[in-house]
N, C-alpha and C. Protein backbone atom coordinates (compact mmCIF):
# COMPACT_ATOMS: atom_id res chain seq x y z
N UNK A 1 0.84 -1.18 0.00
CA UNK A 1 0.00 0.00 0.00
C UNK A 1 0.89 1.24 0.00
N UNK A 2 0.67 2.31 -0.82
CA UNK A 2 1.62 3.32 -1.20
C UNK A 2 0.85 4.51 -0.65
N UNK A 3 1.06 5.01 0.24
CA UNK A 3 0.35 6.16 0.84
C UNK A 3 1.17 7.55 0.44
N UNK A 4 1.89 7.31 -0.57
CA UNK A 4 2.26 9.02 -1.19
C UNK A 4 3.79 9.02 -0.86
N UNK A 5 4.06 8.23 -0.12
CA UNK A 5 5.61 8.91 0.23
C UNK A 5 5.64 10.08 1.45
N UNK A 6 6.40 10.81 1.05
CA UNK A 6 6.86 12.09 1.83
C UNK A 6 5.44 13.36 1.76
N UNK A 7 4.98 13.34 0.61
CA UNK A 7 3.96 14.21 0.53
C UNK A 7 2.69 13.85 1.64
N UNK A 8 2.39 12.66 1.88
CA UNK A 8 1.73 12.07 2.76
C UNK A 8 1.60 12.60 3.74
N UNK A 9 3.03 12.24 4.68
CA UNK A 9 3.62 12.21 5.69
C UNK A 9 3.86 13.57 6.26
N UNK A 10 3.97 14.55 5.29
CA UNK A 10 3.78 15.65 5.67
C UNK A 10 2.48 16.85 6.01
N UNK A 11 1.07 15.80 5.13
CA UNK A 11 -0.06 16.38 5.00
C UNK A 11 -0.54 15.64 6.38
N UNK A 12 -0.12 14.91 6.67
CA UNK A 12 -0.76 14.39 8.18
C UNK A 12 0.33 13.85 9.51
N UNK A 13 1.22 15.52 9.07
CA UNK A 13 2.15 14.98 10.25
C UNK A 13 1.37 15.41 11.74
N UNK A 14 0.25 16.64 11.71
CA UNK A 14 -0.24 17.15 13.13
C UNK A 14 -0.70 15.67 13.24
N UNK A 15 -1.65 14.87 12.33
CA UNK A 15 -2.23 13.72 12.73
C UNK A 15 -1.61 12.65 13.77
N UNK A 16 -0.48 12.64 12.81
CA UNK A 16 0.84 11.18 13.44
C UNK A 16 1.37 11.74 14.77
N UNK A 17 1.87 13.13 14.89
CA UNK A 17 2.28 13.75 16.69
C UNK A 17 0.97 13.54 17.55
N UNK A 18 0.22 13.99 16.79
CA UNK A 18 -1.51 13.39 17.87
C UNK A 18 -1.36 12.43 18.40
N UNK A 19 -1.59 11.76 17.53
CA UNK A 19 -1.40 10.21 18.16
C UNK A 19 -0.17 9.58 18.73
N UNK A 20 0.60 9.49 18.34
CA UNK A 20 2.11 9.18 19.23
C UNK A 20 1.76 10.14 20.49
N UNK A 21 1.83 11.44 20.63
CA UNK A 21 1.56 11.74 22.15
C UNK A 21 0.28 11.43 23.17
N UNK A 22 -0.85 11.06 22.41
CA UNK A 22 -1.65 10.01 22.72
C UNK A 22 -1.29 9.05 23.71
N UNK A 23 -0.63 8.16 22.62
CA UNK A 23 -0.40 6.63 23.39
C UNK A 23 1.22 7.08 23.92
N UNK A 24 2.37 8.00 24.18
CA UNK A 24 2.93 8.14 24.75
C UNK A 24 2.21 8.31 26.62
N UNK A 25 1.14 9.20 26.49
CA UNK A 25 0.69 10.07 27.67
C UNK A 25 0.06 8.54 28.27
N UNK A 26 -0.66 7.74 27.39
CA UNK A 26 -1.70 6.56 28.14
C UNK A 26 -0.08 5.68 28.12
N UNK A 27 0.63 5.54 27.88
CA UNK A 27 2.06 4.28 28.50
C UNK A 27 2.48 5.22 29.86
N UNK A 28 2.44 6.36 29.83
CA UNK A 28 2.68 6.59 31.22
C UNK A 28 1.74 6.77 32.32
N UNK A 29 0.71 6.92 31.96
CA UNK A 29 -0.52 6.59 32.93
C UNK A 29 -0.55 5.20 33.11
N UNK A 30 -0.64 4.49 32.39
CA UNK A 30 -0.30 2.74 32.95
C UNK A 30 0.90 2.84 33.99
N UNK A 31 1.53 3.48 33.65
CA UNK A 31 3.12 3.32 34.67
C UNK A 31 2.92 3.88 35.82
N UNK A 32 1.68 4.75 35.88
CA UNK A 32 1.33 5.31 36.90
C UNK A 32 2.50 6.21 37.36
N UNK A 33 3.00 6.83 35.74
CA UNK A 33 3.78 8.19 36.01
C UNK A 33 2.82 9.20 35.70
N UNK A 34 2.14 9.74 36.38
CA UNK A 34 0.92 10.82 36.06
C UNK A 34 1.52 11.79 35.70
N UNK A 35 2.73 12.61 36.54
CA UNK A 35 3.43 13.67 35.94
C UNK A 35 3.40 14.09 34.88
N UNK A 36 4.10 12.95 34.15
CA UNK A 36 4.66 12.57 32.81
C UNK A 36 3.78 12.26 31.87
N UNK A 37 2.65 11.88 31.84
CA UNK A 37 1.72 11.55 31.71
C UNK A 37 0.46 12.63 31.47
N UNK A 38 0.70 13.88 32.17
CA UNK A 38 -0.05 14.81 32.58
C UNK A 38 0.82 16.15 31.78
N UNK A 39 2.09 16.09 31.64
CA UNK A 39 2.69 16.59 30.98
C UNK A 39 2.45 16.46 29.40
N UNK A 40 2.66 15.42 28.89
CA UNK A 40 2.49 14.86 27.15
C UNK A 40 1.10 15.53 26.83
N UNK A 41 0.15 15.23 27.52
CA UNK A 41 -1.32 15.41 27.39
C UNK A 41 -1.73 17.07 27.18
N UNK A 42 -1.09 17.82 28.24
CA UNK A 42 -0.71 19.18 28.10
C UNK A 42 -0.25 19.31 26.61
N UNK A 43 0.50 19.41 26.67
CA UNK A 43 1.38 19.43 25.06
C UNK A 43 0.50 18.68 23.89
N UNK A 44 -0.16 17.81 23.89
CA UNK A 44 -1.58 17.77 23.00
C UNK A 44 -2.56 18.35 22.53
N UNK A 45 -2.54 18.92 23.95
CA UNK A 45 -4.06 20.32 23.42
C UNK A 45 -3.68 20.88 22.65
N UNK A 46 -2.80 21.28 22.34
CA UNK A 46 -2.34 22.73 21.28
C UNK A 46 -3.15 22.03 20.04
N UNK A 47 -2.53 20.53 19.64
CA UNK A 47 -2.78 19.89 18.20
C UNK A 47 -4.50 19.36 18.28
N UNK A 48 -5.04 19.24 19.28
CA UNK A 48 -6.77 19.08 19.44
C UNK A 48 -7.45 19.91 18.40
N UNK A 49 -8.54 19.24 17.64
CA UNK A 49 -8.90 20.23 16.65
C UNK A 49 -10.50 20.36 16.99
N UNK A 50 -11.20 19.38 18.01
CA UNK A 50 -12.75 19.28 18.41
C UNK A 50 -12.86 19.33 19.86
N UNK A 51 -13.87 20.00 19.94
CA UNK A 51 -13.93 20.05 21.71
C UNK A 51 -14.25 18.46 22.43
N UNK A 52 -14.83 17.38 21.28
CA UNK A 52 -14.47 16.51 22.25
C UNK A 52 -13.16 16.12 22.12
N UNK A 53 -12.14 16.30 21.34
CA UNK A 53 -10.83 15.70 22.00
C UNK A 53 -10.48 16.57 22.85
N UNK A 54 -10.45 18.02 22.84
CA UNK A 54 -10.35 18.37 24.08
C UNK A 54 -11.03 17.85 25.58
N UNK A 55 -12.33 17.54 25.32
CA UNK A 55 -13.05 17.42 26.42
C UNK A 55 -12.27 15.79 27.26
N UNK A 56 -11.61 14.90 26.02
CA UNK A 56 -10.88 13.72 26.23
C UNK A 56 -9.43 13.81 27.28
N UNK A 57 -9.24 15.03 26.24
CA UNK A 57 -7.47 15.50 26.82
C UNK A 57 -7.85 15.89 28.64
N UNK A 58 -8.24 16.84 28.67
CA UNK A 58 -8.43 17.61 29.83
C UNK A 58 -8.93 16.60 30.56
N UNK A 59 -10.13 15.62 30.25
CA UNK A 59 -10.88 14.13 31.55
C UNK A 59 -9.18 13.74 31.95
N UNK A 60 -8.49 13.10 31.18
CA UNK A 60 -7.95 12.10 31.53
C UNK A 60 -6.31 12.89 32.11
N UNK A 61 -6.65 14.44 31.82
CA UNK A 61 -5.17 15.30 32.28
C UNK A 61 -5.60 15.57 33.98
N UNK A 62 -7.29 15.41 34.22
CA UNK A 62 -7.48 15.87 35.57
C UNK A 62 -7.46 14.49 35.90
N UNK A 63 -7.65 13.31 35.38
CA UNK A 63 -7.26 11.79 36.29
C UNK A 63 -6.10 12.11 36.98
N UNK A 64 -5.26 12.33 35.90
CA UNK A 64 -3.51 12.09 36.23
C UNK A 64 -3.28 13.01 37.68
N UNK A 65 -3.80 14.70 37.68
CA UNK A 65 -3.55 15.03 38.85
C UNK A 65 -4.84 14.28 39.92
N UNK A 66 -5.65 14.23 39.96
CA UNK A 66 -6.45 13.12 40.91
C UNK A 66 -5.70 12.02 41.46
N UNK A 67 -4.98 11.52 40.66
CA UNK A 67 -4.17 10.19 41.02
C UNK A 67 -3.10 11.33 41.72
N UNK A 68 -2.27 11.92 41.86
CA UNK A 68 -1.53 13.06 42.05
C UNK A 68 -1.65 13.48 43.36
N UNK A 69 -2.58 13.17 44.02
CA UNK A 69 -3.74 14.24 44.94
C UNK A 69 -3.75 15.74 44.62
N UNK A 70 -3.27 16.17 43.45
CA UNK A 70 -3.50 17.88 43.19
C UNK A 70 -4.38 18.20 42.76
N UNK A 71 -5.60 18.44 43.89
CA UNK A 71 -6.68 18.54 43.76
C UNK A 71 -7.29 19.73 42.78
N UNK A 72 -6.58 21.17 43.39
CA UNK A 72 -6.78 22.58 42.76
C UNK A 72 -6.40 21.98 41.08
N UNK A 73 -5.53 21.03 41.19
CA UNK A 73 -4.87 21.40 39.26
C UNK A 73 -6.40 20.21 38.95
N UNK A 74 -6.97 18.98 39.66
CA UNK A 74 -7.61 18.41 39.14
C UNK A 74 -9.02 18.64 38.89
N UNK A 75 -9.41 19.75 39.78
CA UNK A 75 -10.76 20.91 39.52
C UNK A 75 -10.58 21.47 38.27
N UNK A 76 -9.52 22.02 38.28
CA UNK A 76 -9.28 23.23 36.90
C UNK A 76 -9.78 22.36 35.79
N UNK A 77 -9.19 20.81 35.88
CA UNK A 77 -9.15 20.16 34.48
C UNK A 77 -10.06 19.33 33.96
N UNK A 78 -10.73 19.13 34.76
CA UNK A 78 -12.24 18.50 35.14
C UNK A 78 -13.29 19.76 34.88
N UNK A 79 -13.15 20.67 35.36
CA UNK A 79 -14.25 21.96 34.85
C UNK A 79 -13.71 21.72 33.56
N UNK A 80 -12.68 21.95 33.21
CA UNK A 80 -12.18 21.95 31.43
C UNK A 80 -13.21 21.01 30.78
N UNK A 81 -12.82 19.90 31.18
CA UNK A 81 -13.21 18.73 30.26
C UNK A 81 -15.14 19.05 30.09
N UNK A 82 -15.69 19.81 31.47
CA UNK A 82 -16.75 19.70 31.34
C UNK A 82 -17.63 20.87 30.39
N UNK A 83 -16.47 22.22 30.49
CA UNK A 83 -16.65 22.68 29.80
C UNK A 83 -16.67 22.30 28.01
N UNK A 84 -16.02 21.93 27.61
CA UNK A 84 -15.55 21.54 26.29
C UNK A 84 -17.01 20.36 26.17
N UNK A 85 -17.25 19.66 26.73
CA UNK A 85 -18.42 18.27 26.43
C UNK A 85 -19.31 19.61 26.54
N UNK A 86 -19.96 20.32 27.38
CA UNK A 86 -21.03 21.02 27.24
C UNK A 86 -21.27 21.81 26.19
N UNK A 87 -20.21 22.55 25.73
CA UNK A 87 -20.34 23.00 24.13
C UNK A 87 -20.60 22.40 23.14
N UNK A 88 -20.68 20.83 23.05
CA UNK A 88 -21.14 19.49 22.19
C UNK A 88 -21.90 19.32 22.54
N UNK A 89 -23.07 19.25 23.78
CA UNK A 89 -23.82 19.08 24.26
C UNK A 89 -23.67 16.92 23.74
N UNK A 90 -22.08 16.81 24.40
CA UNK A 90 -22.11 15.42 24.79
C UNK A 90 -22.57 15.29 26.24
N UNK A 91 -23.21 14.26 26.06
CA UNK A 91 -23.44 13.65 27.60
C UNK A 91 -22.98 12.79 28.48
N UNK A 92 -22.26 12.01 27.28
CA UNK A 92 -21.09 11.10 28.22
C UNK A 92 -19.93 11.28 28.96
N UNK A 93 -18.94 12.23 28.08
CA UNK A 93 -18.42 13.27 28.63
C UNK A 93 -18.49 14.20 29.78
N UNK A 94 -19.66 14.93 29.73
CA UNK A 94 -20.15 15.54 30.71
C UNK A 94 -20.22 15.13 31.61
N UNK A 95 -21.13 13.30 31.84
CA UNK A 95 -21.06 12.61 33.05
C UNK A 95 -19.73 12.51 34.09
N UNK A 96 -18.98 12.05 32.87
CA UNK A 96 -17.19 11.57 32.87
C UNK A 96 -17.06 12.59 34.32
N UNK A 97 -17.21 14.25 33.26
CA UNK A 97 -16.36 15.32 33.96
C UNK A 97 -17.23 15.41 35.72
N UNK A 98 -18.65 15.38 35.84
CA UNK A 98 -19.05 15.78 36.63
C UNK A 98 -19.00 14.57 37.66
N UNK A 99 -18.90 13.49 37.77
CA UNK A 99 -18.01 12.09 38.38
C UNK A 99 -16.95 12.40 38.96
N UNK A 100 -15.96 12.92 38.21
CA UNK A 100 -14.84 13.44 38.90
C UNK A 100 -14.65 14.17 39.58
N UNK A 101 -15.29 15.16 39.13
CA UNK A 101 -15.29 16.55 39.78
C UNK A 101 -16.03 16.33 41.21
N UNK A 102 -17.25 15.29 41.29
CA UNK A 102 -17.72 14.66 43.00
C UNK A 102 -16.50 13.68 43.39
N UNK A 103 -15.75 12.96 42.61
CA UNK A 103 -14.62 12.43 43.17
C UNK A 103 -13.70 13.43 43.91
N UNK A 104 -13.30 14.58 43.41
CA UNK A 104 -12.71 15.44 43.83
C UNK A 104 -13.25 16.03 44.35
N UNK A 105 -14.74 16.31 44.92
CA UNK A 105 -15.64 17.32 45.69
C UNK A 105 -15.32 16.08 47.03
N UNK A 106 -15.51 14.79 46.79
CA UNK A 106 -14.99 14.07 47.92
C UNK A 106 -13.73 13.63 48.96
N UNK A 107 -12.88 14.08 48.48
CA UNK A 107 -11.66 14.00 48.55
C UNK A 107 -11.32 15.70 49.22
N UNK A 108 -11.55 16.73 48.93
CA UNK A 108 -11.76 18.11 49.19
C UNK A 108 -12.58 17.91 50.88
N UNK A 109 -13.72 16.86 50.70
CA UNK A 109 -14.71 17.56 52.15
C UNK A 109 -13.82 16.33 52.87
N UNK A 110 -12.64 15.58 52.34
CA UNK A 110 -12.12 14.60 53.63
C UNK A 110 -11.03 15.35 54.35
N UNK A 111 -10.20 16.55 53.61
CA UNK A 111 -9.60 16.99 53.95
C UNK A 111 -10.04 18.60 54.67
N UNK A 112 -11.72 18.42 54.64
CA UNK A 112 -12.33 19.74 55.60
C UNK A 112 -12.48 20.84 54.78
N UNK A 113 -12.31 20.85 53.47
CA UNK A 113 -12.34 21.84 52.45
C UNK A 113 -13.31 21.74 51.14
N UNK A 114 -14.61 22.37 51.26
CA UNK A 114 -15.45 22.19 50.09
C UNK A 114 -15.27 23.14 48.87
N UNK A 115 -15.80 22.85 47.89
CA UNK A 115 -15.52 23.59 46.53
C UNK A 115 -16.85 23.52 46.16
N UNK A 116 -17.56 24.90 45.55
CA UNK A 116 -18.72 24.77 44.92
C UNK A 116 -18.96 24.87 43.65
N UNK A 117 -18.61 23.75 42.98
CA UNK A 117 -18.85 23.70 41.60
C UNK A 117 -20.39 23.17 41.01
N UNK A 118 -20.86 22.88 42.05
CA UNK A 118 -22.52 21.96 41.83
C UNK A 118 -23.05 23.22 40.93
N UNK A 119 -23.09 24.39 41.34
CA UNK A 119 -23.99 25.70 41.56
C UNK A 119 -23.73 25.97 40.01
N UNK A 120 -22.64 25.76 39.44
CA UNK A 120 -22.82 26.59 37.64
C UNK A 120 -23.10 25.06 36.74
């Protein structure tokens, strides 16, 4: 199968960095290097071209700090994700984000500190 050569490769190089930092960011979430992991994913958004891959990037960038316990960075990224699904008016997504975001509303009232995100 002859996919063009070089001309190809160059018309879908944002495509091919997508994806390699993709499955770079998910081999280090298996490794349960979230950092690192949380880092690659960062550096993805730029190349995101739909709010649901954003809404994808940002779910699984606020796992990494959740797993992290950085709660403040895992609010920010979780509102993200929920923002971005609500402009699609996806719902699965949305669920995703607002799951977490009570994961992290739970985790917040163990340590005596609530956040009111219910309210918007």
């Amino acid at each position: 199968m002859n996919f063009g050569g070089i001309s190809y490769f160059y018309r879908h190089m944002t495509d091919i960095k997508s994806k390699a930092l993709d499955h770079l960011g998910k081999a280090f979430a298996l490794k349960k290097s979230y950092a690192e992991a949380a880092e690659i994913w960062e550096t993805r958004i730029a190349l995101a071209k739909t709010h649901l891959d954003r809404a994808y990037l940002f779910h699984e960038i606020a796992l990494c700090y959740l797993n992290m316990l950085k709660l403040d960075m895992a609010k920010y990224y979780a509102l993200q994700a929920l923002d971005e699904a609500l402009k699609i008016n996806d719902t699965i997504w949305a669920m995703n984000a607002r799951i977490m975001l009570g994961q992290i509303e739970s985790r917040l009232l163990a340590r005596g500190i609530t956040v009111c995100w219910l309210m918007n």
